[in-house]
Protein backbone atom coordinates (compact mmCIF):
# COMPACT_ATOMS: atom_id res chain seq x y z
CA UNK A 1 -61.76 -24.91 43.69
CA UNK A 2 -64.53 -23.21 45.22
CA UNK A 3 -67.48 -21.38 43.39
CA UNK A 4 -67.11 -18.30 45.70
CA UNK A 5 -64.91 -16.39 47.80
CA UNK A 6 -65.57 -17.66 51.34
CA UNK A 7 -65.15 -15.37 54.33
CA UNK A 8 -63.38 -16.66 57.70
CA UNK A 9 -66.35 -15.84 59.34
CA UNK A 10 -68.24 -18.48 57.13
CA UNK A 11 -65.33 -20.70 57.24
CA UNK A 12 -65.42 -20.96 61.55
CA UNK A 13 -69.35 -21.48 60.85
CA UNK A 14 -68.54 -24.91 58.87
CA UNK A 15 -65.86 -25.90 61.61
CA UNK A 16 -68.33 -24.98 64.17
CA UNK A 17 -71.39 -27.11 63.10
CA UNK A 18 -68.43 -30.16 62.43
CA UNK A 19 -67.71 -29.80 66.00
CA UNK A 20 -70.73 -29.90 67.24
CA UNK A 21 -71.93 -33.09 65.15
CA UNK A 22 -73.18 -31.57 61.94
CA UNK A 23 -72.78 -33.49 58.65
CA UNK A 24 -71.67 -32.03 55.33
CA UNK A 25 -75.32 -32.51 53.84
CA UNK A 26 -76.66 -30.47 57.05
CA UNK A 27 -74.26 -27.66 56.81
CA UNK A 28 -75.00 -27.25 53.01
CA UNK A 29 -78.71 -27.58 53.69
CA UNK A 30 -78.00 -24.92 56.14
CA UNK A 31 -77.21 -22.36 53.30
CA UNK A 32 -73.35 -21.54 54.00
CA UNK A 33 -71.63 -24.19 51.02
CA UNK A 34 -72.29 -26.76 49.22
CA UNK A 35 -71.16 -30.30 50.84
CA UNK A 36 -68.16 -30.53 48.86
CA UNK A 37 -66.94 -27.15 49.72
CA UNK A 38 -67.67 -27.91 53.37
CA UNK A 39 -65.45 -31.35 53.11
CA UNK A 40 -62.56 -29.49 51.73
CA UNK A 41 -62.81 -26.99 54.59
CA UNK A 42 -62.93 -29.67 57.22
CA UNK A 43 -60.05 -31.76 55.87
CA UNK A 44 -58.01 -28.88 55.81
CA UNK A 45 -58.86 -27.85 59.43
CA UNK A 46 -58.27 -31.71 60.46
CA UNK A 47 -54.40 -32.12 58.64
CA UNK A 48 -54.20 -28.06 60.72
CA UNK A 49 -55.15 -30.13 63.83
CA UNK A 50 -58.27 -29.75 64.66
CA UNK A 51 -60.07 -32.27 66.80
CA UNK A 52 -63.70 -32.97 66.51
CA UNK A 53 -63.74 -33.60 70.73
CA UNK A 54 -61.46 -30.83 71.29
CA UNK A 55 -64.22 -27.83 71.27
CA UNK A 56 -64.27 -24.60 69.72
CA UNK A 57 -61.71 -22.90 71.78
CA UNK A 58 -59.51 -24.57 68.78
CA UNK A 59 -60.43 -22.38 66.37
CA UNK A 60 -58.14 -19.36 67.25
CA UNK A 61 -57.11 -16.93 64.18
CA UNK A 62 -53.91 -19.09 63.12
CA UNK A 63 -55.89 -22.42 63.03
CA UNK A 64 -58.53 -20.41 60.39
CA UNK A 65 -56.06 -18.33 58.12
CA UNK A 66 -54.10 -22.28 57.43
CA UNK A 67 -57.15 -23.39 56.46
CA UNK A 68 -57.99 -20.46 54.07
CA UNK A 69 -54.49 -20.68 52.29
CA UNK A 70 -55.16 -24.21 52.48
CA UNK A 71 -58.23 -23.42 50.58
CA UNK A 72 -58.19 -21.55 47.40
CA UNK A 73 -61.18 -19.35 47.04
CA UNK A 74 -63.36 -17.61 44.59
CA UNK A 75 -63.35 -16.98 40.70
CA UNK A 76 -62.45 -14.48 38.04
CA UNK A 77 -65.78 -12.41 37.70
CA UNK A 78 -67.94 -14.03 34.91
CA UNK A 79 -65.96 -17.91 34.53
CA UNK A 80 -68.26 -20.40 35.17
CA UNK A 81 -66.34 -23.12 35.32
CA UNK A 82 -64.93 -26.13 33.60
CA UNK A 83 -68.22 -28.35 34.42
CA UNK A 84 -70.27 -25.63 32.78
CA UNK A 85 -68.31 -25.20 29.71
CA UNK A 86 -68.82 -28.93 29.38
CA UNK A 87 -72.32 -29.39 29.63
CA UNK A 88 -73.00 -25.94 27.11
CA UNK A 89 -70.71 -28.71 24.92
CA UNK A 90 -73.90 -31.19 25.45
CA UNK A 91 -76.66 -28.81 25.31
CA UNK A 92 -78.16 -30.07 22.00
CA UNK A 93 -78.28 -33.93 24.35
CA UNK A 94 -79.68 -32.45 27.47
CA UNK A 95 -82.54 -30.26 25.67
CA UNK A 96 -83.65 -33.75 23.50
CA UNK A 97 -84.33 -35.21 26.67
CA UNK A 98 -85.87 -32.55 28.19
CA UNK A 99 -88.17 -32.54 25.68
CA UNK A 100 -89.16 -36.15 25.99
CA UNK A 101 -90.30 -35.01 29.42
CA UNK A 102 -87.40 -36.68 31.34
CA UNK A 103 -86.27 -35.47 34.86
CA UNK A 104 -83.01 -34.21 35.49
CA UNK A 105 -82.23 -37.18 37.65
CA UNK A 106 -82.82 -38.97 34.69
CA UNK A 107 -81.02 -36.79 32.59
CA UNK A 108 -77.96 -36.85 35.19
CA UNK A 109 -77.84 -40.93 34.18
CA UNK A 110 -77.88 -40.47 30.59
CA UNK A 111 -74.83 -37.70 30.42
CA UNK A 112 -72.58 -40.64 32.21
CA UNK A 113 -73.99 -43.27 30.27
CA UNK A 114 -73.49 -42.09 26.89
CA UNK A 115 -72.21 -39.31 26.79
CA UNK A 116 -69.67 -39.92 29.50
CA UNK A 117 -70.18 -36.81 31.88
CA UNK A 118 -70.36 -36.87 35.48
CA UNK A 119 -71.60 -33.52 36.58
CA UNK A 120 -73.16 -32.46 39.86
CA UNK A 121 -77.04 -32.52 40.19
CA UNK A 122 -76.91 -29.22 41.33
CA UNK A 123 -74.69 -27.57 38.25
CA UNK A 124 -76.84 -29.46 36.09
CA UNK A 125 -79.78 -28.26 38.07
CA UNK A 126 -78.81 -24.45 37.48
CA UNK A 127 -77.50 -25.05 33.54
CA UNK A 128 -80.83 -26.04 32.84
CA UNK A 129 -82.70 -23.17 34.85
CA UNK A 130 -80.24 -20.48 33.20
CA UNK A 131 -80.65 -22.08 29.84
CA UNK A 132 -84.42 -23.05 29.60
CA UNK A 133 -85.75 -21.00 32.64
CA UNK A 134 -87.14 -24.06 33.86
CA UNK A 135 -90.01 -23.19 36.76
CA UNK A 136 -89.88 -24.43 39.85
CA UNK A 137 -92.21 -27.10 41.21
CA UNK A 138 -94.46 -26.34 43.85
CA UNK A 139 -93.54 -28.56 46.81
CA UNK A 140 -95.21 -29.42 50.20
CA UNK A 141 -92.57 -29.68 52.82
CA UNK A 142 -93.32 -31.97 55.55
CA UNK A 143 -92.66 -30.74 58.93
CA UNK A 144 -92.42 -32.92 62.62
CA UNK A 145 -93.36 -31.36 65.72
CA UNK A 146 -89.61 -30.36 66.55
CA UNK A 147 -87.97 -30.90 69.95
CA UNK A 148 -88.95 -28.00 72.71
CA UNK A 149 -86.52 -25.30 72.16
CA UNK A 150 -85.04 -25.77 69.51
CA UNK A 151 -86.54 -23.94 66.95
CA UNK A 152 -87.42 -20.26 67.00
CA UNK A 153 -89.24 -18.50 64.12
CA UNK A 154 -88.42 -14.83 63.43
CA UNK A 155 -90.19 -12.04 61.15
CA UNK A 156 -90.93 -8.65 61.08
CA UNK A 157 -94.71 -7.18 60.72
CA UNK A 158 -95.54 -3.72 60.15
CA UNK A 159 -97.62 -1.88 62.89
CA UNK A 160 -98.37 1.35 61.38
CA UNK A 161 -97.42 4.61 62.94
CA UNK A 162 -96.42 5.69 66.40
CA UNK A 163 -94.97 8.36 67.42
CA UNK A 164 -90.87 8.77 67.79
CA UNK A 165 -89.88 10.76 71.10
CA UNK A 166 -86.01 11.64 69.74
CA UNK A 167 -87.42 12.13 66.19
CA UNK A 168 -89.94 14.12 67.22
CA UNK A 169 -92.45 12.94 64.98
CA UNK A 170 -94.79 10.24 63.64
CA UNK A 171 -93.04 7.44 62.18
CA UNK A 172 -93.40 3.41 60.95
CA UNK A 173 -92.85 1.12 64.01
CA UNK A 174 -92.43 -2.79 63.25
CA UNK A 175 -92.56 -5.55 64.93
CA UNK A 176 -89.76 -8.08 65.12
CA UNK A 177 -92.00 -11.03 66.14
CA UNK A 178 -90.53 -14.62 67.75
CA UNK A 179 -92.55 -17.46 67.71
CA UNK A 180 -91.54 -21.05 69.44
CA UNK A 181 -92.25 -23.74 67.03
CA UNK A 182 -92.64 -25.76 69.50
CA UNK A 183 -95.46 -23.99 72.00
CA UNK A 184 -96.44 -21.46 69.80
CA UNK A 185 -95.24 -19.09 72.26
CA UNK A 186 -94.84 -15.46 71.30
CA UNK A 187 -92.95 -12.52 72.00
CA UNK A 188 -92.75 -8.88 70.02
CA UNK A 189 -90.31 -6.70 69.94
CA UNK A 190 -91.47 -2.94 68.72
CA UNK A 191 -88.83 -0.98 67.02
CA UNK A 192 -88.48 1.60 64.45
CA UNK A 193 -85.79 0.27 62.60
CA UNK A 194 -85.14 -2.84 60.81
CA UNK A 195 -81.17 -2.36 60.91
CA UNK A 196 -78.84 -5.14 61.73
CA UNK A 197 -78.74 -2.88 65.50
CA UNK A 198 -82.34 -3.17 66.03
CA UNK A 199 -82.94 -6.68 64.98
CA UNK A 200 -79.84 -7.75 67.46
CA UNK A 201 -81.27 -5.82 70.40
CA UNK A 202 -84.48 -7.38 69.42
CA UNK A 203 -83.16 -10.60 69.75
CA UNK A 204 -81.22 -9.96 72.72
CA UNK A 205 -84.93 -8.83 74.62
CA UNK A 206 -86.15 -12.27 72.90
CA UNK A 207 -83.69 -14.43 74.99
CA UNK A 208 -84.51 -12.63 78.07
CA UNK A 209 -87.98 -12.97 77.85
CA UNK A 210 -88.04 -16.65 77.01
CA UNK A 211 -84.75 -17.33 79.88
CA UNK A 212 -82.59 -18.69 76.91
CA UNK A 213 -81.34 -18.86 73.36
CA UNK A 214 -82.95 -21.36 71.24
CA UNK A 215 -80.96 -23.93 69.05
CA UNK A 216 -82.13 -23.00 65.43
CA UNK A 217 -83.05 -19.74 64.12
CA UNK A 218 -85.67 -19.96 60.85
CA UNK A 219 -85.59 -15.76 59.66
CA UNK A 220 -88.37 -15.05 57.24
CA UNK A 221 -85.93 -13.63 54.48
CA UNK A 222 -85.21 -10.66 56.92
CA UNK A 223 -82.26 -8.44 55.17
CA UNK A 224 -80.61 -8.05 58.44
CA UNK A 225 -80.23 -11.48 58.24
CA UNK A 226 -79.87 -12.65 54.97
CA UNK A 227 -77.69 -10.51 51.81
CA UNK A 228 -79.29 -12.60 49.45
CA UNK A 229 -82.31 -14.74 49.41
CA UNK A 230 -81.92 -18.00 47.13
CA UNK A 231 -83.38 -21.12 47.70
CA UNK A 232 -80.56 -23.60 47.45
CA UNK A 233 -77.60 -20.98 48.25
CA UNK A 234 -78.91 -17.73 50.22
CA UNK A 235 -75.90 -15.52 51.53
CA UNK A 236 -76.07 -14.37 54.63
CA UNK A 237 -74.98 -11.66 56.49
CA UNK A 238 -71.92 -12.36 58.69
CA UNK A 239 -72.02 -9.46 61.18
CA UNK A 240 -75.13 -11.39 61.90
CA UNK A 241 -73.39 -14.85 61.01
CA UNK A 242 -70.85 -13.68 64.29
CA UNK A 243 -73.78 -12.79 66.53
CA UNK A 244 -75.16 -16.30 66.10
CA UNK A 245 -71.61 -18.35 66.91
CA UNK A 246 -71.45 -15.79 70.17
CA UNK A 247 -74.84 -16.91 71.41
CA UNK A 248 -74.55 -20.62 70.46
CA UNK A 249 -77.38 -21.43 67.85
CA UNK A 250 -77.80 -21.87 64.20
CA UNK A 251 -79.59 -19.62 61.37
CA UNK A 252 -81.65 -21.94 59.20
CA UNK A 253 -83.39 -19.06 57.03
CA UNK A 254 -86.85 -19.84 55.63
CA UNK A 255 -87.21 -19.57 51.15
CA UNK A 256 -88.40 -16.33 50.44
CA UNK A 257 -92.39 -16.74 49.69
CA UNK A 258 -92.62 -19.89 50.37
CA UNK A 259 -95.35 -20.10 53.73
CA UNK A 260 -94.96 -24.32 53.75
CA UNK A 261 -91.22 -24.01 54.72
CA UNK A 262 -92.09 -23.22 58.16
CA UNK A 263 -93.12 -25.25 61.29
CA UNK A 264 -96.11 -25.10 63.48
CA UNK A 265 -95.78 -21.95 65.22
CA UNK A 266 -92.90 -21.72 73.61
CA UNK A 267 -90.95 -21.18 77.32
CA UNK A 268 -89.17 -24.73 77.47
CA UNK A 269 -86.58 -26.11 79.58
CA UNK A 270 -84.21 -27.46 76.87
CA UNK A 271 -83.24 -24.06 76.08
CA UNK A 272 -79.44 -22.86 75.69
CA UNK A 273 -78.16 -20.93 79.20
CA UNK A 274 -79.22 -17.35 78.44
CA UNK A 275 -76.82 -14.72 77.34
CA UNK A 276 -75.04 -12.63 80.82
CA UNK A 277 -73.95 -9.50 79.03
CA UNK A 278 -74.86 -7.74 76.37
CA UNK A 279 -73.34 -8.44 72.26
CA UNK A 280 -70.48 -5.95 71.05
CA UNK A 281 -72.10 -5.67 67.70
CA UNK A 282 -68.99 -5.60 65.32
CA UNK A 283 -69.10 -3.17 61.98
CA UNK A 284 -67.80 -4.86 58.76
CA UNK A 285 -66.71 -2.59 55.83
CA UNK A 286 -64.22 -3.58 52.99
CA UNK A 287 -61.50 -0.34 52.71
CA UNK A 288 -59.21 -0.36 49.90
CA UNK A 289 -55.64 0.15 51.16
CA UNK A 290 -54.50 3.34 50.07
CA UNK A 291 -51.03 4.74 49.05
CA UNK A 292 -50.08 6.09 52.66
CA UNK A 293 -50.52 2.34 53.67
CA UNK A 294 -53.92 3.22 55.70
CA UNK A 295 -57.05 2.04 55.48
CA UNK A 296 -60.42 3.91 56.80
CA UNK A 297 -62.39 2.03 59.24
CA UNK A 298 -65.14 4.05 61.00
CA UNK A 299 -64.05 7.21 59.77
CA UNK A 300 -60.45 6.55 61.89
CA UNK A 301 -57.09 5.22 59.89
CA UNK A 302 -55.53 2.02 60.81
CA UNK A 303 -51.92 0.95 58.65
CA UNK A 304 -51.39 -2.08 56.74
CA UNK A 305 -48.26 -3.91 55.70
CA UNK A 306 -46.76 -2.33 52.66
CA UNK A 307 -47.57 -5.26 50.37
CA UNK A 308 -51.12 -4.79 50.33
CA UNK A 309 -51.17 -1.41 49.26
CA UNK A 310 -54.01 -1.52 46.14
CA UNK A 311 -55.67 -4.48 47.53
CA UNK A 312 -59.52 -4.88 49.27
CA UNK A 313 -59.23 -6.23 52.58
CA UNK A 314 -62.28 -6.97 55.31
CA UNK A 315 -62.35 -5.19 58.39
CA UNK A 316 -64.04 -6.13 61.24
CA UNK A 317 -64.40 -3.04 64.56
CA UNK A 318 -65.82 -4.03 67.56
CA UNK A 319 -65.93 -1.77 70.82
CA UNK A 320 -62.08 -2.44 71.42
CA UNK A 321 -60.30 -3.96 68.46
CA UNK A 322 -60.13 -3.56 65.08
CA UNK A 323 -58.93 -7.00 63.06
CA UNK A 324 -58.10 -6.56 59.22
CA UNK A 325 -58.24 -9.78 57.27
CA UNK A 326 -57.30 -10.24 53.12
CA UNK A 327 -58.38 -13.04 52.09
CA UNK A 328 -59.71 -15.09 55.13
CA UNK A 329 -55.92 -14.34 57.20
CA UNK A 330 -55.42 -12.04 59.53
CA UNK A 331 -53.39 -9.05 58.50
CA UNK A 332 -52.88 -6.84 61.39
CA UNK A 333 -54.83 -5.85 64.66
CA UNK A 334 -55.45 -2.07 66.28
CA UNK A 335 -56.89 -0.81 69.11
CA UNK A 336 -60.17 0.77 68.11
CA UNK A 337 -59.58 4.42 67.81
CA UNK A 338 -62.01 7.37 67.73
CA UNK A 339 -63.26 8.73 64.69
CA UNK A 340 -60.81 11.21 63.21
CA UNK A 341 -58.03 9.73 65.06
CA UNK A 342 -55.10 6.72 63.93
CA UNK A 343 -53.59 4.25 64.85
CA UNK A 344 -50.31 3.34 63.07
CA UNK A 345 -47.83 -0.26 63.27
CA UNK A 346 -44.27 0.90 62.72
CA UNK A 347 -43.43 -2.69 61.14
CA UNK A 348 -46.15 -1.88 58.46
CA UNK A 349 -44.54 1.21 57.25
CA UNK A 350 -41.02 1.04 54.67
CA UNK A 351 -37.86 1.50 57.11
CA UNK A 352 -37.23 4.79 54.85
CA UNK A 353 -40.34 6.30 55.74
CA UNK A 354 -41.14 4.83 58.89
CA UNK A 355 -39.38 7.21 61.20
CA UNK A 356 -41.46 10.69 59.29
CA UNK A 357 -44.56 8.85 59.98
CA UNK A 358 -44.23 7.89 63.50
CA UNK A 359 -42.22 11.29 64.33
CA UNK A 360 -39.39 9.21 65.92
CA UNK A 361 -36.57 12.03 65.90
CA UNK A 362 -34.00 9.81 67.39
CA UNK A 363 -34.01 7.33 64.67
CA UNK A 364 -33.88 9.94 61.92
CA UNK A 365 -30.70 11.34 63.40
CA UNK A 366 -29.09 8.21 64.03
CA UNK A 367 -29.90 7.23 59.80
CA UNK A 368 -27.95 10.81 59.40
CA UNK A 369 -25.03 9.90 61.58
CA UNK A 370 -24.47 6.70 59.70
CA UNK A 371 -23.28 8.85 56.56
CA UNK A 372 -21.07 10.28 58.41
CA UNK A 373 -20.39 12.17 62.36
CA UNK A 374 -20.40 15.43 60.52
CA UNK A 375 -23.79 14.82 58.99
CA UNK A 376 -24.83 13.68 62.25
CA UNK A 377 -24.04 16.63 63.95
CA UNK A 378 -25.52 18.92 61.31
CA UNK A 379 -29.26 17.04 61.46
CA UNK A 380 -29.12 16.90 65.01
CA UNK A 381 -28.68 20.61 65.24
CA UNK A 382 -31.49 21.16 62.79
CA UNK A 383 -33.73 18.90 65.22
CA UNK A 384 -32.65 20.54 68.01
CA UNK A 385 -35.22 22.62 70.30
CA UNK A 386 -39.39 22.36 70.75
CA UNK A 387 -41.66 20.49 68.06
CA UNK A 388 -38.30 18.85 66.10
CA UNK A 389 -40.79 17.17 63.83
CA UNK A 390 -41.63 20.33 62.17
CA UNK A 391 -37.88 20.35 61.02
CA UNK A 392 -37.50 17.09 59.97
CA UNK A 393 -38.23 17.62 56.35
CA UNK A 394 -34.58 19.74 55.99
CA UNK A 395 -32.89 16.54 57.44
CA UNK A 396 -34.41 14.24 54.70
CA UNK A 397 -33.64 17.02 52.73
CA UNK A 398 -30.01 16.77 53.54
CA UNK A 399 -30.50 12.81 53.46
CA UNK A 400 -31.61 13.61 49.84
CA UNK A 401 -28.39 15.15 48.84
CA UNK A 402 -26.39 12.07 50.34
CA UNK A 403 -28.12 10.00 47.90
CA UNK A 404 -27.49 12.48 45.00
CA UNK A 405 -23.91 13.54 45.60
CA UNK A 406 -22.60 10.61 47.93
CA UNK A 407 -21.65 10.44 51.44
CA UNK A 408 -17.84 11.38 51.34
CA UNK A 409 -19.15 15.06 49.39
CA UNK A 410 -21.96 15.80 52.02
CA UNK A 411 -19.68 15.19 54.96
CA UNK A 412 -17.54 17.29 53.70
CA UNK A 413 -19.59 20.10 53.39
CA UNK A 414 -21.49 19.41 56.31
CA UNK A 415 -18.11 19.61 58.22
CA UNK A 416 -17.06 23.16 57.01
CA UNK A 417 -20.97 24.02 57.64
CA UNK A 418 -20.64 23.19 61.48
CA UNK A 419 -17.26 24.33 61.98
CA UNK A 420 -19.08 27.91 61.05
CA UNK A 421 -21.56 27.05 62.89
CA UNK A 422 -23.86 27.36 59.97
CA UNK A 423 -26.65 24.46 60.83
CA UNK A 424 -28.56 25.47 57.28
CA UNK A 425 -29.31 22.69 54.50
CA UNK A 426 -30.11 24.81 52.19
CA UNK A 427 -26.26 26.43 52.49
CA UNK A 428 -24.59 22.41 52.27
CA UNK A 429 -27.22 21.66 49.80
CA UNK A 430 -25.85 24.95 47.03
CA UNK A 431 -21.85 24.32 48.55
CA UNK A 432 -22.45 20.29 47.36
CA UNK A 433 -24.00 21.37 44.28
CA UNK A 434 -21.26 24.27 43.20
CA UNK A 435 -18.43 21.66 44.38
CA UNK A 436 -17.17 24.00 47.20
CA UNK A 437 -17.19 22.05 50.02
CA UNK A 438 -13.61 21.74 49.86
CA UNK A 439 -12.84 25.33 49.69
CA UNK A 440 -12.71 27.88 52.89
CA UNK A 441 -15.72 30.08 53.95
CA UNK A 442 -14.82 33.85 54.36
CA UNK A 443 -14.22 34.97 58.21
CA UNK A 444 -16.94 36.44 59.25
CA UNK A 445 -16.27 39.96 59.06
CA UNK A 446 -15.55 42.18 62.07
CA UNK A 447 -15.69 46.14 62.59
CA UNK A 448 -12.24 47.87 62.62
CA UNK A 449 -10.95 51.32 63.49
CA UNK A 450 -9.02 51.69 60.14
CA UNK A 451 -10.79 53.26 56.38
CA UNK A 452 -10.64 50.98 54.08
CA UNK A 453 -10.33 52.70 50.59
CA UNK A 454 -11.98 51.70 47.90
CA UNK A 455 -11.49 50.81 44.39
CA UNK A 456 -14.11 52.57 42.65
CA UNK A 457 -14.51 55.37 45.75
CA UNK A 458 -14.62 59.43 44.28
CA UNK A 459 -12.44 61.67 45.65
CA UNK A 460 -13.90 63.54 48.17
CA UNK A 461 -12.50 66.98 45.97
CA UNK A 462 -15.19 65.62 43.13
CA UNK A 463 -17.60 66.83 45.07
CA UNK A 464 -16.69 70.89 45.71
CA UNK A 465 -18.29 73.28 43.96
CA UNK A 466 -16.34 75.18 41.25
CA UNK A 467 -14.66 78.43 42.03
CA UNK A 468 -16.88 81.22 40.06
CA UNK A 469 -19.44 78.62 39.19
CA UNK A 470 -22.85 79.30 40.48
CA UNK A 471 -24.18 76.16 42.55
């Protein structure tokens, strides 16, 4: 299983560099997963039916959400796993020999020999460093002269302060400089931000000034770039992660303080074609999906299918789409709507509450007809005239009472409702509960010529005066 949940963008990353002739020790030296992770990925992509001389036009949205079911990913929050649980078992063992001043390679023997344990180097490598806080050796790496245009190194230097035209006022200005490792060709890029936007624009002046896109990318630590430094695993950012498999080359981020990591620090012909338009920078976020089966994405409300109501999912907005994913698949797609605005699936919505949300009139009267014509009738009067939406509340209302009282009671009243000509819920709704609906409404009553007397009417001789009585 693997350590940590794995995004599909990281997962089209690994199937990328396996395309293009990367080995499972280059893509784990390249940060993303370890090599075993990477070969589980892979095999699952190759029983999916992917073919390492078929290109990367294979890896469409279905190919990528098989692989991630075929996949399991990440961990319960604070589980280490089974191989660490076995060597805290052999602690006592591994800190004897540490003490003698053996290596971990060394150590790594002795745990199979005797104490028959096969662990990784690497989970043996961090047991030891959580354990001990074992410090790091200082290294020299040794770097060739690499091939022209391949590498590019990127970093940003502060310039101090220049003044901001749409601020209005003095402010920090950097420099996002790129240096061929090659040539030791330069170029810098000023900007006042050092946002994922401004480091991408940089870039995208970088590959017009040198005519093309270089094959590796080594980022000094930069955060646009890289979520989390780390020296065997850093994390990197995957709105950035998508930038790089759009332009064609490969992020390769330098340790954080560590100068000897990088090359010699060119315009060269063996550069990749440069880009012809200009990047859609995508936004990322990571809504919960709320009760009303929406999430939020750039202040604007897309729907989800019911069953993932409660659950995080990843979005992903770009200038025209907006792609929802939970759990490296593909949930649903929108069009990209305006802020304040939605944008709403009927499928994802319950068939009892579909019809309200969407406003479809015609489908709410024909789920009132079913009960019975009478019913029909009655909601489609209701719903008759201008804005019928604003009425559609009294017809689940009266869709209400069916489920209460039954279908065969409703009808009923609804039928001595219309035959009056009485299109009011509220009236079937107190006729239902009273059990009346069987019994006739009064005629409507009509002015006559004739006096009607009445009961409890005084005679009109009650009201003379007395004879002899003063008034």
């Amino acid at each position: 299983m693997a350590f940590r949940e794995v995004s599909v963008v990281t997962v089209r990353e690994i199937l990328r560099l396996w395309l293009a002739g990367h080995g499972y020790r280059s893509i784990a030296r390249l940060g993303l997963v370890d090599r075993r992770t990477a070969r589980r990925y892979v095999i699952a992509a190759v029983v999916a039916g992917l073919d390492r001389q078929g290109g990367e036009a294979q890896l469409t949205e279905e190919l990528l959400a098989e692989v991630a079911a075929a996949v399991p990913s990440g961990r319960p929050p604070g589980d280490r796993g089974p191989t660490w649980q076995i060597l805290m078992q052999h602690k006592a063992f591994i800190a004897e020999r540490l003490a003698k001043g053996l290596t971990l390679v060394r150590v790594q023997s002795d745990l199979a020999r005797y104490g028959g344990v096969d662990v990784p180097y690497r989970t043996l490598h961090r047991f030891c460093a959580a354990e001990w806080e074992m410090p790091a050796k200082r290294t020299t790496v040794r770097i060739d002269d690499p091939d022209p245009g391949s590498e590019l190194q990127v970093d940003f230097g502060r310039m101090g302060l220049l003044h901001d035209r749409e601020a209005g006022r003095r402010r920090v200005v950097h420099a996002l400089i790129f240096t061929a490792a090659y040539s030791r060709h330069t170029f810098v890029h000023l900007t006042f931000s050092q946002a994922l936007p401004a480091v991408i624009e940089g870039f995208e002046a970088a590959w017009a000034f040198f005519g093309g896109v270089f094959k590796v990318i080594i980022p000094d630590n930069l955060k646009a770039v890289v979520d989390r430094s780390d020296p065997i695993d850093p994390k990197l950012n995957e709105a950035f992660l998508e930038y790089a498999q759009a332009r064609g080359f490969i992020i390769d981020p330098a340790r954080a303080r560590h100068p000897r990591d990088k090359a010699r620090c060119e315009q060269a012909p063996a550069l990749l074609p440069a880009p012809e338009s200009p990047y859609d920078l995508p936004i990322y976020s990571e809504p919960k999906v709320a009760r009303d089966y929406h999430v939020e994405v750039a202040k604007a409300l897309y729907s989800v299918p019911a069953a993932y109501i409660g659950c995080r999912v990843k979005a992903r907005a770009d200038r025209h789409l907006v792609r929802i994913y939970h759990r490296g698949v593909l949930v649903t797609t929108h069009p990209r709507k305006p802020p304040g605005r939605r944008s709403t699936h009927q499928g994802d919505l319950p068939p009892e509450k579909a019809a309200y949300a969407m406003r479809d009139v015609n489908r709410l009267k024909g789920q009132a007809a079913a009960h019975g014509p009478s019913v029909g009738a009655l909601a489609a009067a209701v719903l008759e005239g201008p804005l019928p939406w604003t009425r559609m509340r009294r017809v689940y209302r009266l869709l209400g009472l069916v489920r209460r009282f039954g279908a065969e009671r409703v009808e009923a009243a609804c039928a001595r409702a219309v035959e009056f000509e009485a299109y009011d819920v509220g009236l079937v709704a107190r006729m239902v509960e009273k059990a009346r609906e069987r019994q006739d409404l009064p005629a409507p009553w009509q002015a006559s010529g004739e006096v009607v007397q009445l009961r409890f009417a005084r005679l009109d001789e009650e009201f003379a005066a007395s004879k002899g009585k003063a008034r």
